[in-house]
N, C-alpha and C. Protein backbone atom coordinates (compact mmCIF):
# COMPACT_ATOMS: atom_id res chain seq x y z
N UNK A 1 55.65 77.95 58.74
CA UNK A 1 56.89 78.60 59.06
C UNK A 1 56.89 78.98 60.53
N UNK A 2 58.33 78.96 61.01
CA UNK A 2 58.47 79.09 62.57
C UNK A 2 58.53 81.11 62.64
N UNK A 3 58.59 81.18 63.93
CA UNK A 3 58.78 82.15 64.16
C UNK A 3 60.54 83.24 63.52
N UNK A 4 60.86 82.19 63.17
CA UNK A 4 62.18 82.69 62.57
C UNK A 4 61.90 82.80 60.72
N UNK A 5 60.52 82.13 60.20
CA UNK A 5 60.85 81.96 59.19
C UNK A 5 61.55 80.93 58.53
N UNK A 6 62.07 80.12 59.36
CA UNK A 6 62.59 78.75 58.71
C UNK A 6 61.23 78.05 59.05
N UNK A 7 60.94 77.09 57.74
CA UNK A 7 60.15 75.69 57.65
C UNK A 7 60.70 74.90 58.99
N UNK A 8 60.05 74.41 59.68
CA UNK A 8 60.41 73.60 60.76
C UNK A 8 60.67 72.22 59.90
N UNK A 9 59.92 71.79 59.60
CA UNK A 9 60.46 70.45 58.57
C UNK A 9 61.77 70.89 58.02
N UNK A 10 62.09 71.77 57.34
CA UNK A 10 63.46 71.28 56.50
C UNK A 10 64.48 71.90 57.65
N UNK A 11 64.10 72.74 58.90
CA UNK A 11 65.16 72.92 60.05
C UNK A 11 65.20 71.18 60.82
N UNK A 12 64.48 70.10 60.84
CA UNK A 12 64.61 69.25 61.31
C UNK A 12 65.66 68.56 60.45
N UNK A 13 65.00 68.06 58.98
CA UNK A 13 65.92 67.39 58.15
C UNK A 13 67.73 67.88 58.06
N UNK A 14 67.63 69.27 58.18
CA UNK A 14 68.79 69.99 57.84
C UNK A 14 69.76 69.27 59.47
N UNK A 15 69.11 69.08 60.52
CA UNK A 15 69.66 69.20 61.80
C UNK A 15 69.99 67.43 61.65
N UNK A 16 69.20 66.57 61.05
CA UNK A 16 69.75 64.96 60.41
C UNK A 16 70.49 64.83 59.77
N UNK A 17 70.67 65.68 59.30
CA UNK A 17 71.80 65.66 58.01
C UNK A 17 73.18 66.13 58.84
N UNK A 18 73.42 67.22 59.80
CA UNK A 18 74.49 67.67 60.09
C UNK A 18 74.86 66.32 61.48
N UNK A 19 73.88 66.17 61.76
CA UNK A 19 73.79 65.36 62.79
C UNK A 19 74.69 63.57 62.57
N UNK A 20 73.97 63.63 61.07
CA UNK A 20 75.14 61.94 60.28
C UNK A 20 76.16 62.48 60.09
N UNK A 21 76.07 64.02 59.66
CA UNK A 21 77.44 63.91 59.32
C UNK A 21 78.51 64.11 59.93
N UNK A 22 78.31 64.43 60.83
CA UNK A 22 79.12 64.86 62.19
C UNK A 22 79.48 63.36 63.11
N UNK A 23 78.62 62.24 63.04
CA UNK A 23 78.65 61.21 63.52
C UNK A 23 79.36 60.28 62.42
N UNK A 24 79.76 60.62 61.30
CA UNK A 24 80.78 59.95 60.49
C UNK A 24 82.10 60.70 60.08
N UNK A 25 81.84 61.62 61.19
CA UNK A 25 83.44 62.59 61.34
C UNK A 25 83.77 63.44 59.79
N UNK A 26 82.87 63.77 59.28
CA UNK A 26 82.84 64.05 57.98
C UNK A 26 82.57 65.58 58.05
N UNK A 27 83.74 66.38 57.84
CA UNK A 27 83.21 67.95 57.60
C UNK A 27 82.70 68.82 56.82
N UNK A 28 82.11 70.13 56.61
CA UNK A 28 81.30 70.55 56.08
C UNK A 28 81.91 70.02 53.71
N UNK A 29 83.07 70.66 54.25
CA UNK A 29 83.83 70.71 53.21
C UNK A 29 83.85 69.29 52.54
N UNK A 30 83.99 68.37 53.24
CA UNK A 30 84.73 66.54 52.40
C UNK A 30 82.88 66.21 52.50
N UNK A 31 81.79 66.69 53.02
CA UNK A 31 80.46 66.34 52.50
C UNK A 31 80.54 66.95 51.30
N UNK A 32 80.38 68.06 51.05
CA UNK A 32 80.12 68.89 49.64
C UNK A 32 80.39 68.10 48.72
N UNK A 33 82.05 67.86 48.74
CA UNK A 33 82.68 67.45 47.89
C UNK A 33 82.26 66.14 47.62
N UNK A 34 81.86 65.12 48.39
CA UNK A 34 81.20 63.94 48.11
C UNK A 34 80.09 63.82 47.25
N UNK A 35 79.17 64.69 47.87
CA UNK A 35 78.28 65.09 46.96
C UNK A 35 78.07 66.31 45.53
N UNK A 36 78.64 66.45 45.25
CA UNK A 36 79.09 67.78 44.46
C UNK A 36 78.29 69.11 44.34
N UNK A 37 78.40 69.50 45.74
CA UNK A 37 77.63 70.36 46.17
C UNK A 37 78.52 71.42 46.81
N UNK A 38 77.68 72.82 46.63
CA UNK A 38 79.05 74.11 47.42
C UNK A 38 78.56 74.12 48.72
N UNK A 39 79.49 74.48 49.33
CA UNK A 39 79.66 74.40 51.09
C UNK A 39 78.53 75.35 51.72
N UNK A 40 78.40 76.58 50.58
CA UNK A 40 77.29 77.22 51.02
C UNK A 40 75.74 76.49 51.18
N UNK A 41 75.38 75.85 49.86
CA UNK A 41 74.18 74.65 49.76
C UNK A 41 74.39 73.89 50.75
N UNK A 42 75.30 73.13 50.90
CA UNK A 42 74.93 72.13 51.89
C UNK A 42 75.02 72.25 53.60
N UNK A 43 75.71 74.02 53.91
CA UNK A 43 75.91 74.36 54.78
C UNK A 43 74.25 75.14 55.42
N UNK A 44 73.39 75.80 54.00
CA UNK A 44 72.25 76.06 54.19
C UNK A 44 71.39 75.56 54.53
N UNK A 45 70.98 74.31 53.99
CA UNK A 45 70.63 73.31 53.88
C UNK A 45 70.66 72.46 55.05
N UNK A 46 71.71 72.34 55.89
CA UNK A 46 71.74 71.83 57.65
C UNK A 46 71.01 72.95 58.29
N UNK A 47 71.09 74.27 57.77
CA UNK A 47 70.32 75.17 59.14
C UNK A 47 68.99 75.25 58.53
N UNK A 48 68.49 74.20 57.67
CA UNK A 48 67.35 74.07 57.04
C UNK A 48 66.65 75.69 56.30
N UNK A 49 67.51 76.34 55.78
CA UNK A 49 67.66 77.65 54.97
C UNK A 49 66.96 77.13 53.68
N UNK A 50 67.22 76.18 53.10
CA UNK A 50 67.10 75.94 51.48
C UNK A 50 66.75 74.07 51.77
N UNK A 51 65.92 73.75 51.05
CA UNK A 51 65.29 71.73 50.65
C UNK A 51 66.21 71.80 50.12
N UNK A 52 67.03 70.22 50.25
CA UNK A 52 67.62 69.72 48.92
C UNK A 52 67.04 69.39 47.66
N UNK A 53 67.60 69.13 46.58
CA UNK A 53 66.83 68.40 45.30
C UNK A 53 66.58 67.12 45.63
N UNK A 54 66.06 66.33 44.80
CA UNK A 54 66.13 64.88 44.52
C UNK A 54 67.08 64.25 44.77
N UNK A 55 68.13 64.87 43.68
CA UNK A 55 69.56 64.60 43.85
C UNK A 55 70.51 64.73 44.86
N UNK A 56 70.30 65.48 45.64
CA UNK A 56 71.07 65.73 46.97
C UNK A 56 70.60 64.59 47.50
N UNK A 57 69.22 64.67 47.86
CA UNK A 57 68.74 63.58 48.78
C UNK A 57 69.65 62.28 48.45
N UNK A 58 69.39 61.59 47.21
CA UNK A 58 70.03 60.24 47.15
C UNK A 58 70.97 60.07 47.36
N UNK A 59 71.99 61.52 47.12
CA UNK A 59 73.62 61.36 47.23
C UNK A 59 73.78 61.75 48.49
N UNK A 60 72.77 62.19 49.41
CA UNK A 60 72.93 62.72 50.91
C UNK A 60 73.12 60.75 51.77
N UNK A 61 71.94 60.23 51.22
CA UNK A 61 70.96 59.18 51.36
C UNK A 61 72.70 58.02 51.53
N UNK A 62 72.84 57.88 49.90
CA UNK A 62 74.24 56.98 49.48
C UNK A 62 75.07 56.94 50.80
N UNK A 63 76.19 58.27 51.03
CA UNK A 63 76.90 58.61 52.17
C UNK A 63 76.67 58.32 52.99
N UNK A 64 75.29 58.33 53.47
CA UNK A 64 75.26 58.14 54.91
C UNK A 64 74.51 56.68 55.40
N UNK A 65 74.36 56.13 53.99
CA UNK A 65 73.70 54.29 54.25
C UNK A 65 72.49 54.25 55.44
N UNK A 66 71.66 55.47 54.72
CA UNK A 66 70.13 55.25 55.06
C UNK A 66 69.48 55.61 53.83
N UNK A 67 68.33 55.37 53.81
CA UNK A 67 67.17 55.26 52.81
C UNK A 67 66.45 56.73 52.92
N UNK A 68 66.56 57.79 51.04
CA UNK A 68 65.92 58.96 51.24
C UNK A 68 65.17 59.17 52.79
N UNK A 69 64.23 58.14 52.40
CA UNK A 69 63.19 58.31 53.25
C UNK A 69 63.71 58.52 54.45
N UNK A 70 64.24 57.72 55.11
CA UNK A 70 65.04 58.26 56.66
C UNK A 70 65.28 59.55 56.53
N UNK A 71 65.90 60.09 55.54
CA UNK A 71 66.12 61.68 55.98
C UNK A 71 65.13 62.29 55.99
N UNK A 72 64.23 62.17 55.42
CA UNK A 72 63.19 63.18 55.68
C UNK A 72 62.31 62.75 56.55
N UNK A 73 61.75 61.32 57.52
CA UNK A 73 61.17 61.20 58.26
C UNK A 73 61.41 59.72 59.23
N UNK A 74 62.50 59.86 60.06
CA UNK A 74 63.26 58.66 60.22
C UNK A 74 62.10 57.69 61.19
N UNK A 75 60.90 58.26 61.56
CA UNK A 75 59.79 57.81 62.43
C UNK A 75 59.09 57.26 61.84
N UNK A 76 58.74 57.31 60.59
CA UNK A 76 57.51 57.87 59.51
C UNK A 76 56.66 56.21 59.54
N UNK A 77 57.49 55.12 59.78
CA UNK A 77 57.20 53.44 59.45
C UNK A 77 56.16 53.37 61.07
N UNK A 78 56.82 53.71 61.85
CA UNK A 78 55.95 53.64 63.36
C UNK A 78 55.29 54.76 63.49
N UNK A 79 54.21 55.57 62.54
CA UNK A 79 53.87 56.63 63.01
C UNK A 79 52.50 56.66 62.17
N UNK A 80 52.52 55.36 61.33
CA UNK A 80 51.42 55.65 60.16
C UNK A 80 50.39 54.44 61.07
N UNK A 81 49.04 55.78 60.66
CA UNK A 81 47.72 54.90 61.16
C UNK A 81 47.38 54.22 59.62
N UNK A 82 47.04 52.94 60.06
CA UNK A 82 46.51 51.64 58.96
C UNK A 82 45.79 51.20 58.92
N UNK A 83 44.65 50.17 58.35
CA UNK A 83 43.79 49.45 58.43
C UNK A 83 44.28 47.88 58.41
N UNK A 84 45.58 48.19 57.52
CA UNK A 84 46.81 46.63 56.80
C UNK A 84 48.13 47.39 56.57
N UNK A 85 48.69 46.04 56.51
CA UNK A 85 49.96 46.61 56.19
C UNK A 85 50.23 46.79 54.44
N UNK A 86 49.18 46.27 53.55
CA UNK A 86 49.10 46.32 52.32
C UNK A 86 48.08 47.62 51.76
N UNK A 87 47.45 48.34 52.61
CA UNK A 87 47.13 49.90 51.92
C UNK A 87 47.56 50.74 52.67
N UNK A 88 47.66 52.47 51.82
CA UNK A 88 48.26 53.08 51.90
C UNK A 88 47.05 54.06 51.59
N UNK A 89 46.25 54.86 52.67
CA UNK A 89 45.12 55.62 52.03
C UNK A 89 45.88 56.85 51.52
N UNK A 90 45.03 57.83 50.81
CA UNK A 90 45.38 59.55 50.53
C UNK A 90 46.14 59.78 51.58
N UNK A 91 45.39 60.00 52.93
CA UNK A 91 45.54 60.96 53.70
C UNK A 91 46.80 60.59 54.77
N UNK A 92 47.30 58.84 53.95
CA UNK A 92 48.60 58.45 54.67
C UNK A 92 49.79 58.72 54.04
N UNK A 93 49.77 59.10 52.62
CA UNK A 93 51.00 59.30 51.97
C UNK A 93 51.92 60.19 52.98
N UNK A 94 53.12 60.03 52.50
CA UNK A 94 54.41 60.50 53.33
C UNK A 94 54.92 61.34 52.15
N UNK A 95 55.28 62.59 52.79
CA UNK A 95 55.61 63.36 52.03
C UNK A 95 57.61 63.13 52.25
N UNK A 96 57.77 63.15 50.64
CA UNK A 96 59.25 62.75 50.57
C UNK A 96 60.36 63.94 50.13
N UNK A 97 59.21 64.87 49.50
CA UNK A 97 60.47 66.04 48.61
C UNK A 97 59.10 66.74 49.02
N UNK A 98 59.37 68.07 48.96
CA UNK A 98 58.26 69.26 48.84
C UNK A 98 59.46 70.38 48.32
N UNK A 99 60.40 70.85 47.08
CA UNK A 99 60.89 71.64 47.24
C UNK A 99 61.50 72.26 45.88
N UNK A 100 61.06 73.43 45.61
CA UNK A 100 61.23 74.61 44.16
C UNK A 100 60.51 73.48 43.48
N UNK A 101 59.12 73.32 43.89
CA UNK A 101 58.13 73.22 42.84
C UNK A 101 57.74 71.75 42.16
N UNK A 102 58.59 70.93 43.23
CA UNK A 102 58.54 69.43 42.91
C UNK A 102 58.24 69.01 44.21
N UNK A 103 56.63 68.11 44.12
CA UNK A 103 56.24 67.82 45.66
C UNK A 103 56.06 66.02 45.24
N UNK A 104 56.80 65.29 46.07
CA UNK A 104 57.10 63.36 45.90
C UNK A 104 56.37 62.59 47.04
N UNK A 105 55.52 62.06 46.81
CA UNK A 105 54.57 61.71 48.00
C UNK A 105 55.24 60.30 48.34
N UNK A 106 55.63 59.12 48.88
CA UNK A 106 55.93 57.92 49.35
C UNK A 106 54.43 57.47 49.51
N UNK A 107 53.87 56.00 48.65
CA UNK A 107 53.09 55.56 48.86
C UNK A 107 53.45 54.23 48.95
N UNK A 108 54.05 53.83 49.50
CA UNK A 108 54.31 52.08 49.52
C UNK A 108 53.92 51.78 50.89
N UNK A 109 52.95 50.77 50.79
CA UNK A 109 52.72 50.07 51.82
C UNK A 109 53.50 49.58 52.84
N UNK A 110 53.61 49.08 54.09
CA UNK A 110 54.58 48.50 54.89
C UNK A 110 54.33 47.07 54.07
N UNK A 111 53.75 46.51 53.45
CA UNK A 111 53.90 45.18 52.85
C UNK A 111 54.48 44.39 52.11
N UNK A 112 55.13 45.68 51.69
CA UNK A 112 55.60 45.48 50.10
C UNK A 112 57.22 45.66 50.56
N UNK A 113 58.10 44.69 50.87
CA UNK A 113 59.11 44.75 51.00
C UNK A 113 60.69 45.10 49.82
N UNK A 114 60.50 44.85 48.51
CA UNK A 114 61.11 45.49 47.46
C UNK A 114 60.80 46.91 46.28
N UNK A 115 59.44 47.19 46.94
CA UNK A 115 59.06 48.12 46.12
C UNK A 115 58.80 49.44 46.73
N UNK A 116 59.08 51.06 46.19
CA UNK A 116 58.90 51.94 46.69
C UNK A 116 58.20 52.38 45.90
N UNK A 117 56.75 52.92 46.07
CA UNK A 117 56.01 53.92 44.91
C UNK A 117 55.91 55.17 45.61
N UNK A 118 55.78 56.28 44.20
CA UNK A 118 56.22 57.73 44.74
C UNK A 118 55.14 57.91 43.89
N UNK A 119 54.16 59.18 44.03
CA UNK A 119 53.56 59.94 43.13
C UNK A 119 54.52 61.29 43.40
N UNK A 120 54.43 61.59 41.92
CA UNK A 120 55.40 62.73 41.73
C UNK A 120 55.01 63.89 41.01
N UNK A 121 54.64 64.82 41.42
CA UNK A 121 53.65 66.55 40.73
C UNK A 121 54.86 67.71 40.92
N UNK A 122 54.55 68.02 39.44
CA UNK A 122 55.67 69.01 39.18
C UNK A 122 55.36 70.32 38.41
N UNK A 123 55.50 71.17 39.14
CA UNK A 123 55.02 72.46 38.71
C UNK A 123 55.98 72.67 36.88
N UNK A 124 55.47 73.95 36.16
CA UNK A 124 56.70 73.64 35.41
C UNK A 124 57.84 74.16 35.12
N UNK A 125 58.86 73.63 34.74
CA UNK A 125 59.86 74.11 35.00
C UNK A 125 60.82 73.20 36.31
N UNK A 126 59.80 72.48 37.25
CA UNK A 126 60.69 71.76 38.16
C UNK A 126 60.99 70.40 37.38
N UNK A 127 61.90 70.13 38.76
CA UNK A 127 62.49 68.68 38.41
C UNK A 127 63.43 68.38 39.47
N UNK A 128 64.18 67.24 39.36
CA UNK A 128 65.19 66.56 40.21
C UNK A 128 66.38 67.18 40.29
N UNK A 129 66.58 68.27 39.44
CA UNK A 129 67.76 69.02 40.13
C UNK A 129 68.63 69.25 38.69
N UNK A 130 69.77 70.46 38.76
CA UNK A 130 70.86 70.73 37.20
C UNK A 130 71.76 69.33 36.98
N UNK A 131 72.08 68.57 37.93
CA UNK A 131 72.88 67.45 37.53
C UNK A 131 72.02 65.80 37.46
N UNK A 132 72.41 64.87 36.43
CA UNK A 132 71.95 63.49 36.89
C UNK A 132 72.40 62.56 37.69
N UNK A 133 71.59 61.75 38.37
CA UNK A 133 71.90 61.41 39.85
C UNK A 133 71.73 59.81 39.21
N UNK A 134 72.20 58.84 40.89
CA UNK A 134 72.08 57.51 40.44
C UNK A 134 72.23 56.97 41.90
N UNK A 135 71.69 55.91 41.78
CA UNK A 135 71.59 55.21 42.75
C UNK A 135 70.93 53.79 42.41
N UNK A 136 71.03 52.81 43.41
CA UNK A 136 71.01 51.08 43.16
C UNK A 136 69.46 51.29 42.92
N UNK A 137 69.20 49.57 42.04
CA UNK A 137 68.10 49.50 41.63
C UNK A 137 68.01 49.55 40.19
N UNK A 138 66.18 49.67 40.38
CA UNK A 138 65.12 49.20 38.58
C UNK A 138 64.35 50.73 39.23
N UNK A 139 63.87 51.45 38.16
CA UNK A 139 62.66 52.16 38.20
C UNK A 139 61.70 52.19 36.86
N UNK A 140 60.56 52.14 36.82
CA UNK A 140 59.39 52.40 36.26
C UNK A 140 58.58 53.43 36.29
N UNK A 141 57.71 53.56 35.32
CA UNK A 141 57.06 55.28 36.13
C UNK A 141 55.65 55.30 34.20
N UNK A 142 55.09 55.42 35.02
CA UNK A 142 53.84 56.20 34.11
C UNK A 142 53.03 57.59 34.37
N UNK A 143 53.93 58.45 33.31
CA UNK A 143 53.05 59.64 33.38
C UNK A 143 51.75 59.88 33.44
N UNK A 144 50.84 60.48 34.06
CA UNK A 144 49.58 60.15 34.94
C UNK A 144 49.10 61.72 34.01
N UNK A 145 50.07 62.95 33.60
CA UNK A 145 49.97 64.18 33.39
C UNK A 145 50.76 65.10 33.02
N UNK A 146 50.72 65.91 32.27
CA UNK A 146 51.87 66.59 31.49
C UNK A 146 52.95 66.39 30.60
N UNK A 147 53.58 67.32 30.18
CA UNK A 147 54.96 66.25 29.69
C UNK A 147 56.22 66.58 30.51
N UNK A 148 56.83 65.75 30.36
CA UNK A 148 58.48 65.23 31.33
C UNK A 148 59.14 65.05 30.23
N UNK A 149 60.41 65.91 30.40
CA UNK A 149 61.77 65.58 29.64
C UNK A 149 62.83 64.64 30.38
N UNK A 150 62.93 63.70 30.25
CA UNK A 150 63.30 62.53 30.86
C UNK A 150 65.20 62.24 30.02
N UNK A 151 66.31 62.63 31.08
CA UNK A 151 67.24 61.98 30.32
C UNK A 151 67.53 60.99 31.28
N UNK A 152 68.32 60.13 30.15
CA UNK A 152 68.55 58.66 30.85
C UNK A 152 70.27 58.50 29.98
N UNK A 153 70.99 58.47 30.39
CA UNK A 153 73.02 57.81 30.58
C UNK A 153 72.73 58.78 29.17
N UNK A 154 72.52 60.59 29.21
CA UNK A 154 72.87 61.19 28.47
C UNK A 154 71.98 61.70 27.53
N UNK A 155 71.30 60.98 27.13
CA UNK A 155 69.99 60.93 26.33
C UNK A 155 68.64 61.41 26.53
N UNK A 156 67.88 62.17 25.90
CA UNK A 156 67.13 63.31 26.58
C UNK A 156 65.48 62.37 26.38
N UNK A 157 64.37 61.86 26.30
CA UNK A 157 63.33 61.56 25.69
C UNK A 157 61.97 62.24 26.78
N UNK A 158 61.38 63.08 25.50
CA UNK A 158 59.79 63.72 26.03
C UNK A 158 58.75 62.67 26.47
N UNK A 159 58.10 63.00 27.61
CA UNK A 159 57.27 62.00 27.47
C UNK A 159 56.17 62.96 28.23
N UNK A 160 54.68 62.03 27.47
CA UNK A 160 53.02 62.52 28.04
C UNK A 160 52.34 61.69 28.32
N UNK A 161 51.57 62.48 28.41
CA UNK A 161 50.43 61.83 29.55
C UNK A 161 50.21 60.42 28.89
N UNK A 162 50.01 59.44 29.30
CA UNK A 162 50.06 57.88 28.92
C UNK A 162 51.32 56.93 28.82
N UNK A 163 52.52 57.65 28.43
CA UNK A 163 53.70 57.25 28.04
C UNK A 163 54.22 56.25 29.49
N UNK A 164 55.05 55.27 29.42
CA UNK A 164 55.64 54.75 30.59
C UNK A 164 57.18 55.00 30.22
N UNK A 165 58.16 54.60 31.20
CA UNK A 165 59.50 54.46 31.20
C UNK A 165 60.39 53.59 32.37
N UNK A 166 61.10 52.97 31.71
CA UNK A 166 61.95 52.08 33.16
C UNK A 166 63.41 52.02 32.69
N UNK A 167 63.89 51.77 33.64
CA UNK A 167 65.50 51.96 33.52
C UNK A 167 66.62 51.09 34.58
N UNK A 168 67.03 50.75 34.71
CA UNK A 168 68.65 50.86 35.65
C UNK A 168 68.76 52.08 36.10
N UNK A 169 68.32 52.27 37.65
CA UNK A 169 68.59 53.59 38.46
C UNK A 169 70.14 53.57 38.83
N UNK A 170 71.24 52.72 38.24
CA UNK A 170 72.83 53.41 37.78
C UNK A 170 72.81 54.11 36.89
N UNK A 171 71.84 54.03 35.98
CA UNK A 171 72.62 55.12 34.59
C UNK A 171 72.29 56.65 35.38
N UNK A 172 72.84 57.42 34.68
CA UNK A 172 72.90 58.68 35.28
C UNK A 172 71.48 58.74 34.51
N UNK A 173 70.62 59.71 35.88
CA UNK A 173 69.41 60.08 34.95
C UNK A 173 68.79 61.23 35.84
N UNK A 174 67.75 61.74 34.91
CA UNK A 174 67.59 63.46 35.89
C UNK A 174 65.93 63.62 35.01
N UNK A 175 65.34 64.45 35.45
CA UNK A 175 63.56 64.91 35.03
C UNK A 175 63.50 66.32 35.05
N UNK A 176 62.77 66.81 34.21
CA UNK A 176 62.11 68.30 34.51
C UNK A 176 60.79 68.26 33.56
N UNK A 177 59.97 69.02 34.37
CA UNK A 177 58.46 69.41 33.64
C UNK A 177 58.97 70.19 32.39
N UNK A 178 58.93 69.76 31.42
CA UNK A 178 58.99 70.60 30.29
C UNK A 178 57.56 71.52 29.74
N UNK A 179 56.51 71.26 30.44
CA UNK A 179 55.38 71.60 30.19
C UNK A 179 54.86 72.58 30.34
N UNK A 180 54.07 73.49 29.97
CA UNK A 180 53.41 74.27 30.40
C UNK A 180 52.27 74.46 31.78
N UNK A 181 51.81 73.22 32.13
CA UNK A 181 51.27 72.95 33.07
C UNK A 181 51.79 71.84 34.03
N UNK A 182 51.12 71.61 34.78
CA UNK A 182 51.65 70.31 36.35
C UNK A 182 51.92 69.37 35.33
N UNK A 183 52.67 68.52 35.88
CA UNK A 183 52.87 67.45 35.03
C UNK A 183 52.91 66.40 36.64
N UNK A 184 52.85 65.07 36.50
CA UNK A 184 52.24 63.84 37.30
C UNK A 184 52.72 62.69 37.02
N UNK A 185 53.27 62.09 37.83
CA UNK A 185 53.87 60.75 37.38
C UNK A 185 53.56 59.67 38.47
N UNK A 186 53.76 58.52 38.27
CA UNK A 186 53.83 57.52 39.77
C UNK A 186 54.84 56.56 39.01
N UNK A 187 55.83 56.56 39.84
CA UNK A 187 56.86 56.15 39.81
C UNK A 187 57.10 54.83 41.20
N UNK A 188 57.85 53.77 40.61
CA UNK A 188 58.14 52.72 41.10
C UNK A 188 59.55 52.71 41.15
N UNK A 189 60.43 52.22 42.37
CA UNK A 189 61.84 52.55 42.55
C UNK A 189 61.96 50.92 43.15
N UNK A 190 62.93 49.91 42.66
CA UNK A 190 63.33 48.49 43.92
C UNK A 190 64.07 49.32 45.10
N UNK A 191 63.54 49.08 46.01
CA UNK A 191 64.19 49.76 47.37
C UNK A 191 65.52 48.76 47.19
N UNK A 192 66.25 49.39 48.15
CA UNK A 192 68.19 49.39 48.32
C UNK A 192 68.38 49.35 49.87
């Protein structure tokens, strides 16, 4: 934390975000509403006050026709030390979400041109946010730990430690740790 108490990371992201949106002539108000978000959230959220969810991100992401990842680290491809462009050590993961208790690491290699892998640790009680989100693409995912209440176009299904799941990332779909403890996933997304 800065001397003000704001996270310098989410005062950067927050300052990208006002920054597209201001460069697509788009005001505080007709963003919200795009995203179905109150003017206060997404107004907080630029002075990097409050992380978005999951869900913000993608619907931040959609609007503004860059990739999550750009918002949270638009450098991040020219900045990673490698051995190849096909591994991805520990200590290179890219951190994608860190926020109310859901931390999303980016582990995809620069090699791998259709695939995004995320490891995903969730305190409990977190998750991707009160509404289900969507965006282009296939996802896959094997719980690694805990259980996940997983809905998918409405439909709620528990899942534990061993369980897998894949889908059409159009259907509306959303996560929360239903668990008593961390729960762990690695998740596979076709990049867009």
């Amino acid at each position: 934390m800065g001397a003000s108490g704001i996270d310098p990371r989410a005062r950067e992201l927050g300052e990208r975000i006002r920054t597209r949106r201001r460069a697509m002539g788009l005001t505080l108000t007709q963003l919200a509403d795009r995203i179905g978000v109150s003017i206060g959230t997404l107004s907080q959220t630029e002075r990097g006050l409050g992380s978005p969810s999951v869900r913000i991100l993608y619907d931040l992401s959609a609007v503004f026709e860059v990739s999550p990842a750009w918002l949270i680290d638009p450098g991040s491809n020219s900045a990673r030390r490698d051995d190849s462009p096909f591994i991805v050590r520990v200590d290179q993961r890219q951190l994608f979400v860190d926020s109310d208790g859901l931390r999303k690491q980016l582990m995809s290699p620069r090699g791998v041109s259709q695939l995004n892998g995320f490891f995903v640790e969730m305190a409990p009680g977190a998750g991707s946010g009160d509404k289900p989100y969507t965006h282009a693409g296939e996802e896959i995912a094997f719980v690694t730990a805990g259980t996940v209440e997983l809905e998918i176009d409405g439909k709620c299904h528990v899942l534990n430690e061993g369980d897998c799941f894949g889908f059409s990332s159009s259907l509306p779909h959303q996560f929360r740790n239903i668990g008593s403890g961390r729960a762990m996933v690695f998740w596979v997304n076709t990049r867009t």
